[in-house]
N, C-alpha and C. Protein backbone atom coordinates (compact mmCIF):
# COMPACT_ATOMS: atom_id res chain seq x y z
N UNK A 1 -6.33 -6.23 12.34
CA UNK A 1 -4.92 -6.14 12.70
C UNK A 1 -4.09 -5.54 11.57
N UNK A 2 -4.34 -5.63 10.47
CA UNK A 2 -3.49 -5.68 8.86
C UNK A 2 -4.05 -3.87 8.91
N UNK A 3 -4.74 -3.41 9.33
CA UNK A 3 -5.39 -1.87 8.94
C UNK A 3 -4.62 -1.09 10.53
N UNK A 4 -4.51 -1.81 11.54
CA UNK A 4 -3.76 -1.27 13.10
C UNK A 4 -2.38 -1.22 12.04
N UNK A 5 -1.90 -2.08 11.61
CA UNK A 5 -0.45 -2.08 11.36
C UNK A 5 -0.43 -1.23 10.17
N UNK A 6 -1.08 -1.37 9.37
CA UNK A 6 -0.85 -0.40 8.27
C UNK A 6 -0.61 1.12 9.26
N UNK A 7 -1.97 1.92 10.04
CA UNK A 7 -1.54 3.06 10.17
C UNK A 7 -0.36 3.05 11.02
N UNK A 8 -0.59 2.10 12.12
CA UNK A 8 1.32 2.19 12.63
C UNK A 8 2.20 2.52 12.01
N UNK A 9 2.78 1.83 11.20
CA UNK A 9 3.56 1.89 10.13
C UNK A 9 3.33 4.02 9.64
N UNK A 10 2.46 4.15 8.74
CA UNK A 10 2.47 5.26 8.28
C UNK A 10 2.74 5.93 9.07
N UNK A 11 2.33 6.06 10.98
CA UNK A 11 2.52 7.31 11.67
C UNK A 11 3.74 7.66 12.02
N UNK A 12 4.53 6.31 12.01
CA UNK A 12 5.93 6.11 12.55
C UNK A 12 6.99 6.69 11.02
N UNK A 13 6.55 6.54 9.81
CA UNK A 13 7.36 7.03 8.81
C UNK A 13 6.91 8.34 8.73
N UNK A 14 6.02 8.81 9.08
CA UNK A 14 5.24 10.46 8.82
C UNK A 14 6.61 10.79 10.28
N UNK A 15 6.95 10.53 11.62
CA UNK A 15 7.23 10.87 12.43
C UNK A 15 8.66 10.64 12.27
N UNK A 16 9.34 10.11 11.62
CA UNK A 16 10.42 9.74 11.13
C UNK A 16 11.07 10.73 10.12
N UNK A 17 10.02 11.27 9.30
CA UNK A 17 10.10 11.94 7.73
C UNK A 17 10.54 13.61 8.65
N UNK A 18 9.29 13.76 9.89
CA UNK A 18 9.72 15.23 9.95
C UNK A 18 10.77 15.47 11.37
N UNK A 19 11.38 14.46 11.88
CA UNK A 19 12.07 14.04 13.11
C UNK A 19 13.40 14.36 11.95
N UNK A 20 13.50 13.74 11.09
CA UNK A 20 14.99 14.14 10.04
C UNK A 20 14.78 15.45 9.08
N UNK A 21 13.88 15.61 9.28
CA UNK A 21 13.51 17.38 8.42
C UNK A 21 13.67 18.51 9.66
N UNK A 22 13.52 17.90 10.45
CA UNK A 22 13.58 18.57 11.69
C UNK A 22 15.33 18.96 12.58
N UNK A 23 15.65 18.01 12.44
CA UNK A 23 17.59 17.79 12.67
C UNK A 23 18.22 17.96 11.69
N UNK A 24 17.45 18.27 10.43
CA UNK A 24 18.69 18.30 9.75
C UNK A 24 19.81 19.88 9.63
N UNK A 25 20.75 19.66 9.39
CA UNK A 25 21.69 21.10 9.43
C UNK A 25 22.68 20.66 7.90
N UNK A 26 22.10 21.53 6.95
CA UNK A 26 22.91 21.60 5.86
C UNK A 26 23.93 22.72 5.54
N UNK A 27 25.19 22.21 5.01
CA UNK A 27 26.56 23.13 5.31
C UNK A 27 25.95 24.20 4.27
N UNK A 28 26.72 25.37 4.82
CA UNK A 28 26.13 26.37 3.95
C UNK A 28 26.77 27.69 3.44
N UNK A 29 27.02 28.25 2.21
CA UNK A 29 28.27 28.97 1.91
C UNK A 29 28.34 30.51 2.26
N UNK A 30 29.14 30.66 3.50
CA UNK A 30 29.14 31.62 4.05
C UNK A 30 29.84 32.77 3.06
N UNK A 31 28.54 34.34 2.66
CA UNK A 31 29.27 35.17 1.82
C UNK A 31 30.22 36.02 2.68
N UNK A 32 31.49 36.86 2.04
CA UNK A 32 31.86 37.30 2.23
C UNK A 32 31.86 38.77 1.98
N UNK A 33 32.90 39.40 2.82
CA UNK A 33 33.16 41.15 2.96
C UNK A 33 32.27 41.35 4.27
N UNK A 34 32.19 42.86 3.99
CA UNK A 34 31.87 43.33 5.33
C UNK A 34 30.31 43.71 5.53
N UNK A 35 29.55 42.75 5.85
CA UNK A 35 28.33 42.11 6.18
C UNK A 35 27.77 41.71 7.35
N UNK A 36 26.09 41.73 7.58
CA UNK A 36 25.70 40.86 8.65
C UNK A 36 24.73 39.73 8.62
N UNK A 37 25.38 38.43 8.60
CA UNK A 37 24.06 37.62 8.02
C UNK A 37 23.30 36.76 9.09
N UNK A 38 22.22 36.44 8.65
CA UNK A 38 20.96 36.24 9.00
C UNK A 38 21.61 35.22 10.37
N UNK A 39 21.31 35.38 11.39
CA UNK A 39 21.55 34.00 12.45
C UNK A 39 20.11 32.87 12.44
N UNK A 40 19.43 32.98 11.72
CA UNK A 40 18.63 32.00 12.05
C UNK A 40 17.63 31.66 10.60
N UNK A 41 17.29 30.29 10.41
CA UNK A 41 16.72 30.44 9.27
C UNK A 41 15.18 30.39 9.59
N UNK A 42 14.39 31.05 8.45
CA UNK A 42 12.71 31.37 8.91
C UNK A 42 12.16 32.31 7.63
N UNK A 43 11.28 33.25 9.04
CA UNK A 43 10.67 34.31 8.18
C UNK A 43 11.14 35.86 8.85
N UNK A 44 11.67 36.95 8.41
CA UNK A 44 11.70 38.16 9.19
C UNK A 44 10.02 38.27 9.65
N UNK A 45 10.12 39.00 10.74
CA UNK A 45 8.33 38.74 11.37
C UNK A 45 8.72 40.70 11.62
N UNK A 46 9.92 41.04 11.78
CA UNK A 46 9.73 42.26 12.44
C UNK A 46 11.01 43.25 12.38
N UNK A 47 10.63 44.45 11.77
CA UNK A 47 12.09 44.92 11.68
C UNK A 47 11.65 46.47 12.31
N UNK A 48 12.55 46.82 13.78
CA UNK A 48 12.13 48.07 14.51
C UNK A 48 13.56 48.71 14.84
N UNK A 49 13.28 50.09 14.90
CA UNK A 49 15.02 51.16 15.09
C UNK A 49 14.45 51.73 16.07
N UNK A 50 15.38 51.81 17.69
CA UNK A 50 14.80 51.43 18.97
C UNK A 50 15.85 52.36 19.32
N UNK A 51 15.53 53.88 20.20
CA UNK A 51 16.08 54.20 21.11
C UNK A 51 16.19 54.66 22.24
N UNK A 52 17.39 54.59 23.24
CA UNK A 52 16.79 54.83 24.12
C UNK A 52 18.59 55.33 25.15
N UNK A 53 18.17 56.49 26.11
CA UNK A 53 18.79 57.08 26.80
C UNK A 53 18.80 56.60 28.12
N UNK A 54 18.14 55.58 28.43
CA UNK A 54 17.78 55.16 30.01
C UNK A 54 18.90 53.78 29.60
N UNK A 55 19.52 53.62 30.67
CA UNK A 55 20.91 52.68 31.29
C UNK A 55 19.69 51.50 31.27
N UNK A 56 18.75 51.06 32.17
CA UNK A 56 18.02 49.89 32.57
C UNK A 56 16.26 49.65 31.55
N UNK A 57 16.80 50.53 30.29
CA UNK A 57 15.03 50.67 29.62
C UNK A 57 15.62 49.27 28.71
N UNK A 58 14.26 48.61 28.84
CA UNK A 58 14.30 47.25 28.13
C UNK A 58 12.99 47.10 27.20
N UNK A 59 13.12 46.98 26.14
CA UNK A 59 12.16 46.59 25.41
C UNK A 59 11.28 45.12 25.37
N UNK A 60 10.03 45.18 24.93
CA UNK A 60 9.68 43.69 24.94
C UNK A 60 9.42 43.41 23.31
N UNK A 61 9.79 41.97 22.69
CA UNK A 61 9.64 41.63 21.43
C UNK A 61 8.71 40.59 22.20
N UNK A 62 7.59 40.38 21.35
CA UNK A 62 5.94 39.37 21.36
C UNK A 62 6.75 38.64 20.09
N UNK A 63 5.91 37.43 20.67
CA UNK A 63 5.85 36.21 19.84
C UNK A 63 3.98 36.38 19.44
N UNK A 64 3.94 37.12 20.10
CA UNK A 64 1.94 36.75 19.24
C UNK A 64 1.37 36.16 20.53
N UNK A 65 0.74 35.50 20.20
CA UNK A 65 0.11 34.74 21.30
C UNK A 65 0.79 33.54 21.84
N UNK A 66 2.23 33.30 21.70
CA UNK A 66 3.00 32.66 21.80
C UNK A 66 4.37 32.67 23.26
N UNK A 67 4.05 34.30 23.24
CA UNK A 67 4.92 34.71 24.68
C UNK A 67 5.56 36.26 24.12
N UNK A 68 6.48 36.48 24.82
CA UNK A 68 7.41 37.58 24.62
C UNK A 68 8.46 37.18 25.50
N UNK A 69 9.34 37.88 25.25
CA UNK A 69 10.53 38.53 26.21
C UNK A 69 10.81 40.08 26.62
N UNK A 70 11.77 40.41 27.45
CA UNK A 70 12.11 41.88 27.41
C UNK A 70 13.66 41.43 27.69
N UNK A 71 14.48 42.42 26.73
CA UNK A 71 15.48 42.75 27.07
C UNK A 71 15.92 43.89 26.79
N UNK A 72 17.32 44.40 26.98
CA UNK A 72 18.22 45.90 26.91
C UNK A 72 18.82 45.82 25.36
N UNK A 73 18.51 47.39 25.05
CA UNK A 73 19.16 47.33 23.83
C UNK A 73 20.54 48.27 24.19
N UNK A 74 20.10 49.18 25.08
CA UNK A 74 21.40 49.78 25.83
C UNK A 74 22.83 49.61 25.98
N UNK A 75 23.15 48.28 26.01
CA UNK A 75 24.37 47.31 26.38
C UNK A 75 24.42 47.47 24.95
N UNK A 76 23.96 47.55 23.84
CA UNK A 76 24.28 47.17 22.33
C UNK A 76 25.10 48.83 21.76
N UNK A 77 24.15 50.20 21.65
CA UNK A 77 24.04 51.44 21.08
C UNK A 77 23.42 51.84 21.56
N UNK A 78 22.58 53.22 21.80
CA UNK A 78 21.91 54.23 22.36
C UNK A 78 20.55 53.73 21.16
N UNK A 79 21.27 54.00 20.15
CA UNK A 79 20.21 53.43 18.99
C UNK A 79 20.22 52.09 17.52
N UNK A 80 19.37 51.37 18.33
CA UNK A 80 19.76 49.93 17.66
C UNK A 80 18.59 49.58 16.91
N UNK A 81 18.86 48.44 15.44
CA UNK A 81 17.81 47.99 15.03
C UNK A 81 17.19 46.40 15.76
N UNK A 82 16.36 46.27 15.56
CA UNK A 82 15.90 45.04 16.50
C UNK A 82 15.29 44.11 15.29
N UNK A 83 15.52 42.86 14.39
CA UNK A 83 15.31 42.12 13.89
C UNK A 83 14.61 40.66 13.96
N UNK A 84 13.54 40.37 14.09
CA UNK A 84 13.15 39.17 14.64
C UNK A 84 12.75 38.15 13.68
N UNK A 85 13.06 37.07 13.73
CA UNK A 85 12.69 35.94 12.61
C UNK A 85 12.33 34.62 13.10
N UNK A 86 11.16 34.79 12.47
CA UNK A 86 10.31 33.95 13.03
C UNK A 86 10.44 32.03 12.54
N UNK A 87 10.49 31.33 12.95
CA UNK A 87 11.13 29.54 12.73
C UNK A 87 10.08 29.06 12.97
N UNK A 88 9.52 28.82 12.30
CA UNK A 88 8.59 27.24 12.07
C UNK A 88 9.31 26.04 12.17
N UNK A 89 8.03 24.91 12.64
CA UNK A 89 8.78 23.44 13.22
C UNK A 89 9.38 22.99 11.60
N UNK A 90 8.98 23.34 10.54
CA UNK A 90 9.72 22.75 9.25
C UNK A 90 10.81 24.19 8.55
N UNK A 91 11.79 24.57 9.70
CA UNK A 91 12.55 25.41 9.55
C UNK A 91 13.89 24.55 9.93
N UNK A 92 15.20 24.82 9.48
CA UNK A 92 16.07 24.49 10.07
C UNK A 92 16.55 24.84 11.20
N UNK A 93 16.65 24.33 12.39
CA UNK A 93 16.70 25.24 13.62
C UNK A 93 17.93 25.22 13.91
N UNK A 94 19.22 25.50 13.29
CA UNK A 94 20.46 25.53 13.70
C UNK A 94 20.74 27.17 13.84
N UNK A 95 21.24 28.14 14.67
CA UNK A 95 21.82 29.19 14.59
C UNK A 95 23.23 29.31 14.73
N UNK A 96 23.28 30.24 13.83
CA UNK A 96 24.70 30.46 13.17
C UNK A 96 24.62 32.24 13.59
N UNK A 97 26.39 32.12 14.18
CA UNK A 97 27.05 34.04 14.42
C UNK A 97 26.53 35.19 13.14
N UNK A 98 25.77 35.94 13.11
CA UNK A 98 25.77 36.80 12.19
C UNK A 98 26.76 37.79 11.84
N UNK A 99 27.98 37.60 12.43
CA UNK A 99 29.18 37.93 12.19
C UNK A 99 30.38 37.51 12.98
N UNK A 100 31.36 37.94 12.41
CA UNK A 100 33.07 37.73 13.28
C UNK A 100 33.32 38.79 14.79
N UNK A 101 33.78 37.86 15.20
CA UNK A 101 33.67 38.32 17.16
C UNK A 101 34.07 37.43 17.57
N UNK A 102 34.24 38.15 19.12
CA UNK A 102 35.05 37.22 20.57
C UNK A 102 33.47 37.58 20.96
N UNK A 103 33.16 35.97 21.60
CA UNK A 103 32.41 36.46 23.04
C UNK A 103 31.74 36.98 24.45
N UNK A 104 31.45 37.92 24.61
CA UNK A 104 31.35 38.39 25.53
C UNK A 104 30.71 38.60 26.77
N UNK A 105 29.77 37.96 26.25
CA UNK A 105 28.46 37.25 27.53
C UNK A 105 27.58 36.33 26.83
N UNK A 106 27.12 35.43 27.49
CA UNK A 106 26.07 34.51 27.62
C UNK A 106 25.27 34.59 28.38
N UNK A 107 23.74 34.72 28.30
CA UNK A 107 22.85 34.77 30.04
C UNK A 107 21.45 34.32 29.67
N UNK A 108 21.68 32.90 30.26
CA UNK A 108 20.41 32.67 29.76
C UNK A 108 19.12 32.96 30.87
N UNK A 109 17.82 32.93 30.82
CA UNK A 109 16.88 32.82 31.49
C UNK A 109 15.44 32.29 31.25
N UNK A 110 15.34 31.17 32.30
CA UNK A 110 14.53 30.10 32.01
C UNK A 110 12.45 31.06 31.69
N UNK A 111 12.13 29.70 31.39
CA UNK A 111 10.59 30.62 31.06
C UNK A 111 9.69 30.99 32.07
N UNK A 112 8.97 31.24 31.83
CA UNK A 112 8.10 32.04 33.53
C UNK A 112 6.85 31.85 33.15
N UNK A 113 5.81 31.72 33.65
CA UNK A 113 4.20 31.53 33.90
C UNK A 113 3.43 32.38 34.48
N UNK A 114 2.80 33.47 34.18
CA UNK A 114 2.39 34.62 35.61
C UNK A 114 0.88 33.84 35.53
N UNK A 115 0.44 34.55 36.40
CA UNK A 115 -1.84 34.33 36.50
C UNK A 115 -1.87 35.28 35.11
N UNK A 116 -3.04 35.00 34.69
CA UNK A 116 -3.32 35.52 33.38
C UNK A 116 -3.66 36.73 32.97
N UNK A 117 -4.33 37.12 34.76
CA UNK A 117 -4.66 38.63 34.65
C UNK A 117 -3.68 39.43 34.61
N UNK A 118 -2.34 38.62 34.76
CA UNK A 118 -1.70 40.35 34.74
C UNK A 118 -0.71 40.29 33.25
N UNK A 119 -1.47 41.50 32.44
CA UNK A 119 -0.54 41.05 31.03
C UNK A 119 0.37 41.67 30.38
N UNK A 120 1.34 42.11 31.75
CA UNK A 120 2.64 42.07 31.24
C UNK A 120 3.50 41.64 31.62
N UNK A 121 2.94 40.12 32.79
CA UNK A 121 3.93 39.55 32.65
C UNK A 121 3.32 37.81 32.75
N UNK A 122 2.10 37.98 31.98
CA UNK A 122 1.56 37.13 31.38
C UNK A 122 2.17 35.51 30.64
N UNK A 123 2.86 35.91 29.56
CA UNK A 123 3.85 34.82 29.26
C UNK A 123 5.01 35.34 29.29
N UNK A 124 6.45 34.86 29.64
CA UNK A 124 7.58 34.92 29.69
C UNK A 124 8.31 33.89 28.98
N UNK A 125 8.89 34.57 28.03
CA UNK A 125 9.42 33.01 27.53
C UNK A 125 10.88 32.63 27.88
N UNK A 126 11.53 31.52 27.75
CA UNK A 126 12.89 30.90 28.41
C UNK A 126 14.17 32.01 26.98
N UNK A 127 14.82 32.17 27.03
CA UNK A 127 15.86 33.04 26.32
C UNK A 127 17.44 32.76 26.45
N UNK A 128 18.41 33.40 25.76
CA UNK A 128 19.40 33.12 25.33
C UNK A 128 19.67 34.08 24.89
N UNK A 129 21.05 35.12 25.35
CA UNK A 129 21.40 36.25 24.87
C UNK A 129 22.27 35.91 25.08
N UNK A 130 23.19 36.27 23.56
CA UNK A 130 24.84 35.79 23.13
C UNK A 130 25.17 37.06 22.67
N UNK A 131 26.11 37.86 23.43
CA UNK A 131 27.08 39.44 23.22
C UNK A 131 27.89 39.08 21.96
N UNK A 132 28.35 39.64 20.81
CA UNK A 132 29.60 38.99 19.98
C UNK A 132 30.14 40.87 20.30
N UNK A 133 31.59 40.73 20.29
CA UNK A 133 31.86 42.25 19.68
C UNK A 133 32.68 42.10 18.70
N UNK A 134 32.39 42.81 17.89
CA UNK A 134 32.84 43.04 16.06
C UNK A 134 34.12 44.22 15.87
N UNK A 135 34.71 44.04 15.48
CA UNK A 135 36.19 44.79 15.50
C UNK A 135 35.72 45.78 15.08
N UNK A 136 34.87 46.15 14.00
CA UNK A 136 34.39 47.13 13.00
C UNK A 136 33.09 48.07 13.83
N UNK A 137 31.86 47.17 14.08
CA UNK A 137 30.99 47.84 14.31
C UNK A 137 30.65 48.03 15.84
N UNK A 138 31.48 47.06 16.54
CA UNK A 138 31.23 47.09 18.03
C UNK A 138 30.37 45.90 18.36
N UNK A 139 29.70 46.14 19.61
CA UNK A 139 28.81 44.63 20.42
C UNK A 139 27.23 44.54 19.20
N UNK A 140 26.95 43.79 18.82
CA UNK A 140 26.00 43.01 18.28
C UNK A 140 25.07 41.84 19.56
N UNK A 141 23.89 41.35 19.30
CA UNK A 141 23.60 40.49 20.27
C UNK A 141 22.55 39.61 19.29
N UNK A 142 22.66 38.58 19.73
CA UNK A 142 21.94 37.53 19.32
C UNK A 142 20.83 37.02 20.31
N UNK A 143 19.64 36.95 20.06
CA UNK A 143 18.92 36.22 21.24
C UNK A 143 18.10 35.09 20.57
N UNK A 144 17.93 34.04 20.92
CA UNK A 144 17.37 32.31 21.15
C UNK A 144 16.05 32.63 21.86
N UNK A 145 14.95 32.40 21.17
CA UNK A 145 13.95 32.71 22.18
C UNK A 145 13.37 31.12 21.69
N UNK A 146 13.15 30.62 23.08
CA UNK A 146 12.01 29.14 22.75
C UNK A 146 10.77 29.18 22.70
N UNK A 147 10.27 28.51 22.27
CA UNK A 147 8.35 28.28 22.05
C UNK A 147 8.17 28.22 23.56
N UNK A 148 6.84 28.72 23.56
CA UNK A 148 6.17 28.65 24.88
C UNK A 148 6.01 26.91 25.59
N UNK A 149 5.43 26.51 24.14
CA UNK A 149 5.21 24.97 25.35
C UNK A 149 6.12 24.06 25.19
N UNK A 150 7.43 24.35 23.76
CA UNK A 150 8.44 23.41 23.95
C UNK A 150 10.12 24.55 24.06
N UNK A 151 10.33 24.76 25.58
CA UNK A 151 10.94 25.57 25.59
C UNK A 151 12.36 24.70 26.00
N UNK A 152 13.11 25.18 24.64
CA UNK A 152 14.06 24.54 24.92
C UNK A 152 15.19 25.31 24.05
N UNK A 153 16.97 25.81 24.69
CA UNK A 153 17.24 26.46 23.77
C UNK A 153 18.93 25.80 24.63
N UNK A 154 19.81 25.79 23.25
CA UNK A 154 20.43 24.93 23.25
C UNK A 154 21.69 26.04 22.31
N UNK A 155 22.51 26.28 23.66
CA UNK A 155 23.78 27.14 23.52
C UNK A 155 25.51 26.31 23.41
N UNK A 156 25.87 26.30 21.99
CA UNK A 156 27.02 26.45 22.17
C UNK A 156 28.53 26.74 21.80
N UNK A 157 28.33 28.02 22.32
CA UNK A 157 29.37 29.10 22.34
C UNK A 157 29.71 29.51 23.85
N UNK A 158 30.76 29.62 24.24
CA UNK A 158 30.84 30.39 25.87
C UNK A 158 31.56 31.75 25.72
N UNK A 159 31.53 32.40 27.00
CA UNK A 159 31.96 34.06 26.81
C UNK A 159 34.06 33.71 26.37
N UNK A 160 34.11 34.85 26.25
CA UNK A 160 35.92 34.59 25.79
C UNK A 160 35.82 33.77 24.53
N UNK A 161 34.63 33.32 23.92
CA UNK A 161 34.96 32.30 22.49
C UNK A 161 35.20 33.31 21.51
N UNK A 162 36.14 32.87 20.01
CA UNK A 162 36.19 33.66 19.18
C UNK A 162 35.19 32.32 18.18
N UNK A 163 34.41 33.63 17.56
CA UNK A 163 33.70 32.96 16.78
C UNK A 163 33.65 33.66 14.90
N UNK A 164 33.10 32.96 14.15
CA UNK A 164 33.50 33.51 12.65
C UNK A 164 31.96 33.79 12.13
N UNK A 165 31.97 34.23 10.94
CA UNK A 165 30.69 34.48 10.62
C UNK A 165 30.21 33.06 10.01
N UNK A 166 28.87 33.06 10.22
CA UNK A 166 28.29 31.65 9.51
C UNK A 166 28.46 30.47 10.34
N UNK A 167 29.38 30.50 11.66
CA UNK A 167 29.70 29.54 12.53
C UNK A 167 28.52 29.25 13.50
N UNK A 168 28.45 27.95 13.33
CA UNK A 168 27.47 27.32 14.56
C UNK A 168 27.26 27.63 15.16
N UNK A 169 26.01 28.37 16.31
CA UNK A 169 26.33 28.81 17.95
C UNK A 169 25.34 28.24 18.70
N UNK A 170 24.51 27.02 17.84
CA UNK A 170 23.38 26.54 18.69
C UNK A 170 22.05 26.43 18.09
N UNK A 171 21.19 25.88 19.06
CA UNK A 171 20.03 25.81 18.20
C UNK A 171 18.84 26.11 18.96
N UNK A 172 17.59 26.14 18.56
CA UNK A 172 15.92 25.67 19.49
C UNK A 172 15.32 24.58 18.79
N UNK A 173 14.88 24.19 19.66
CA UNK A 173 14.27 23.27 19.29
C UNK A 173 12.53 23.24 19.54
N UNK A 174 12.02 22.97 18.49
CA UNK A 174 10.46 23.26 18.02
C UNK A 174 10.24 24.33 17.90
N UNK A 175 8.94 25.28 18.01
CA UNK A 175 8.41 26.80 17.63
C UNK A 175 9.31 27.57 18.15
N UNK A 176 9.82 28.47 17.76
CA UNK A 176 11.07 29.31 18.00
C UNK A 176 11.07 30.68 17.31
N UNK A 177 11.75 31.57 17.86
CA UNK A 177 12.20 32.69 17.30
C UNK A 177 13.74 33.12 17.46
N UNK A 178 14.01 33.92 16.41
CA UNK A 178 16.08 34.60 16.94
C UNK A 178 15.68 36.39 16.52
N UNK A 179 15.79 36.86 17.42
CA UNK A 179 16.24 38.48 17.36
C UNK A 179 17.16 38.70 17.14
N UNK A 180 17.57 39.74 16.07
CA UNK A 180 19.02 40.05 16.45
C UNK A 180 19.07 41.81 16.53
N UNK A 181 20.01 42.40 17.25
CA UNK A 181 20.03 43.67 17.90
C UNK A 181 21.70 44.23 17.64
N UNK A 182 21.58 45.47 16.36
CA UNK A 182 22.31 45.82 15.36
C UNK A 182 22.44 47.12 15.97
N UNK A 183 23.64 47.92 15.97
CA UNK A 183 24.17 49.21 16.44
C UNK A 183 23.64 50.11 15.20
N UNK A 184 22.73 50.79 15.20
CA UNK A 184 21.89 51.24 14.03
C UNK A 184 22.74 52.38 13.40
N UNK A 185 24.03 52.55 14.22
CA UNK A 185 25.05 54.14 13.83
C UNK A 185 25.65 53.14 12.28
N UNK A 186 26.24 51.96 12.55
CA UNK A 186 27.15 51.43 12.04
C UNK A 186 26.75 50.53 10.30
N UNK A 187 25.39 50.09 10.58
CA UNK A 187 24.98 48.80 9.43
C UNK A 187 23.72 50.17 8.48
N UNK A 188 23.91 49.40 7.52
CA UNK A 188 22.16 49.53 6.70
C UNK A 188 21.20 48.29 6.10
N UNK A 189 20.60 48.33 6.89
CA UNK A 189 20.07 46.69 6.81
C UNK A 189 19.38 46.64 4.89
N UNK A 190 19.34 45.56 4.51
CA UNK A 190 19.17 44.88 3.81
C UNK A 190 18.03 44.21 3.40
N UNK A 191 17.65 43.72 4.34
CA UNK A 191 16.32 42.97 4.52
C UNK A 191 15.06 43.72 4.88
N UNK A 192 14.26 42.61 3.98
CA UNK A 192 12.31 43.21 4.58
C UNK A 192 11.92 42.51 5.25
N UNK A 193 10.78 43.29 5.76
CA UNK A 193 10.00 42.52 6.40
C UNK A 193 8.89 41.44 5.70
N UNK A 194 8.97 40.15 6.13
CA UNK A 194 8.43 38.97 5.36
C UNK A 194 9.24 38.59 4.61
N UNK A 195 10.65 38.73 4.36
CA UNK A 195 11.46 38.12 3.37
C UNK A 195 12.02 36.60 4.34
N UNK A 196 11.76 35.66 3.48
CA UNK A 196 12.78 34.27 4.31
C UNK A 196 14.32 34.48 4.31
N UNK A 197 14.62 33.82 4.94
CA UNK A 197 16.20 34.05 5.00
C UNK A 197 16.84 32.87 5.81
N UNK A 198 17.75 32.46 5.32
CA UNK A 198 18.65 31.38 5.48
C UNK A 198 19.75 31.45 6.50
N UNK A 199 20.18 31.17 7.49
CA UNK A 199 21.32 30.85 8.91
C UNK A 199 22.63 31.21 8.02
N UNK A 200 23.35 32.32 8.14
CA UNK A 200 24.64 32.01 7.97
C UNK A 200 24.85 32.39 6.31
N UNK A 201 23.65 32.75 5.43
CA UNK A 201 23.71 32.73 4.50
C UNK A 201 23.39 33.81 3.79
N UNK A 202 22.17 34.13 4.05
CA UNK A 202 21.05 35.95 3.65
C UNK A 202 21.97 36.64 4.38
N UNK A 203 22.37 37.72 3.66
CA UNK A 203 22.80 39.12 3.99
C UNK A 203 21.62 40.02 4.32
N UNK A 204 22.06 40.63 5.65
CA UNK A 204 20.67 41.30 6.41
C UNK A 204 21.52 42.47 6.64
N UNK A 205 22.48 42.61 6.44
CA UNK A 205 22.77 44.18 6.60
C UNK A 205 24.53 44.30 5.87
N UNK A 206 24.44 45.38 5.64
CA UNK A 206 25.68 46.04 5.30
C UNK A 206 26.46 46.69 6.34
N UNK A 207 27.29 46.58 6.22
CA UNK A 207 28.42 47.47 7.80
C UNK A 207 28.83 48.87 6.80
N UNK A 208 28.48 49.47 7.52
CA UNK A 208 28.92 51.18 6.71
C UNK A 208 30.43 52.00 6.98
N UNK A 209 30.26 51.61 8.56
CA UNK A 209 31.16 52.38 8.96
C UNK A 209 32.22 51.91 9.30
N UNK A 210 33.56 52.24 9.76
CA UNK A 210 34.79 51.26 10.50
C UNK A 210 34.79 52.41 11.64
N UNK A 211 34.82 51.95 13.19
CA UNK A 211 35.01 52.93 14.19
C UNK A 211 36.26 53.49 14.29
């Protein structure tokens, strides 16, 4: 009984230890000037300059063997950079605006399951696409992508919100990823690929231009 309770005990403080490593959200000092910082904290997994002349052409970003999504970069620039950063369960999973904006859409869409044989539309994962438009550089987009088996993504900002840079807009919860999708006329990104980067904090791009 004294060896049952001992590991009780340990599994419940091991589950305790990463349940508060897991929630936690530490305030964080948003830099200033004219910048775009990181919306999510992790690892960059992927940095691609994407264009395209078709109104309805949608790209797909892979999670690995984890899922993908497809969405439009169209609605953003003709030619956009596409940024993905990858969140581990001992990541902080709070996302924060990678810049100053009114809201302009929200749309989320839940996850999908196909038969296995067909593989492109194999895994689908559940998503979260948040429009900001930027006085300077124009529409920016943020996307929330959830883990395949704990899909869960947790929005809150609504369209018409004005939001600031470094400001809260939500979170995922467990294995996760955040894309973000940059008007490639306007920024010069900053960041590498494999560099960590911090919510609200890492500068991932420079704004070049004023429209």
């Amino acid at each position: 009984m004294g060896v049952l309770l001992t590991a009780a005990i340990i599994a419940f403080t091991i589950l305790f230890l990463f349940l508060l490593n897991f929630y936690r959200d530490p305030e964080r000092k948003i830099p200033k000037g004219n910048n775009i910082v990181s919306p999510a904290d992790g690892k960059i997994i992927r940095i691609l300059k994407v264009k395209s002349n078709k109104a309805n052409n949608k790209i797909k970003i892979s999670k690995g063997l984890l899922g993908k999504i497809e969405t439009l970069t169209q609605d953003i620039a003709k030619e956009c950079y596409v940024i993905s950063i990858f969140m581990s369960p001992f990541n902080v999973h709070i996302n924060r605006a990678p810049a100053d904006g009114k809201i302009i859409s929200v749309r989320h869409e839940k996850g999908k399951f196909f038969a296995a044989f067909n593989l492109e539309k194999s895994l689908m994962n559940e998503k979260n696409e948040i429009a900001i438009e930027n006085r300077i550089i124009g529409k920016i987009k943020v996307i929330q992508i959830a883990g395949f088996l704990a899909r869960r993504v947790i929005c809150n900002v609504k369209k018409d919100e004005k939001v600031n840079k470094g400001q809260r807009i939500g979170k995922i919860v467990l294995g996760s990823q955040v894309s973000l999708i940059l008007p490639a006329k306007n920024v010069s990104i900053t960041a590498k690929k494999g560099q960590k980067v911090s919510a609200g904090k890492t500068i991932i791009a420079e704004i070049m231009k004023i429209r």
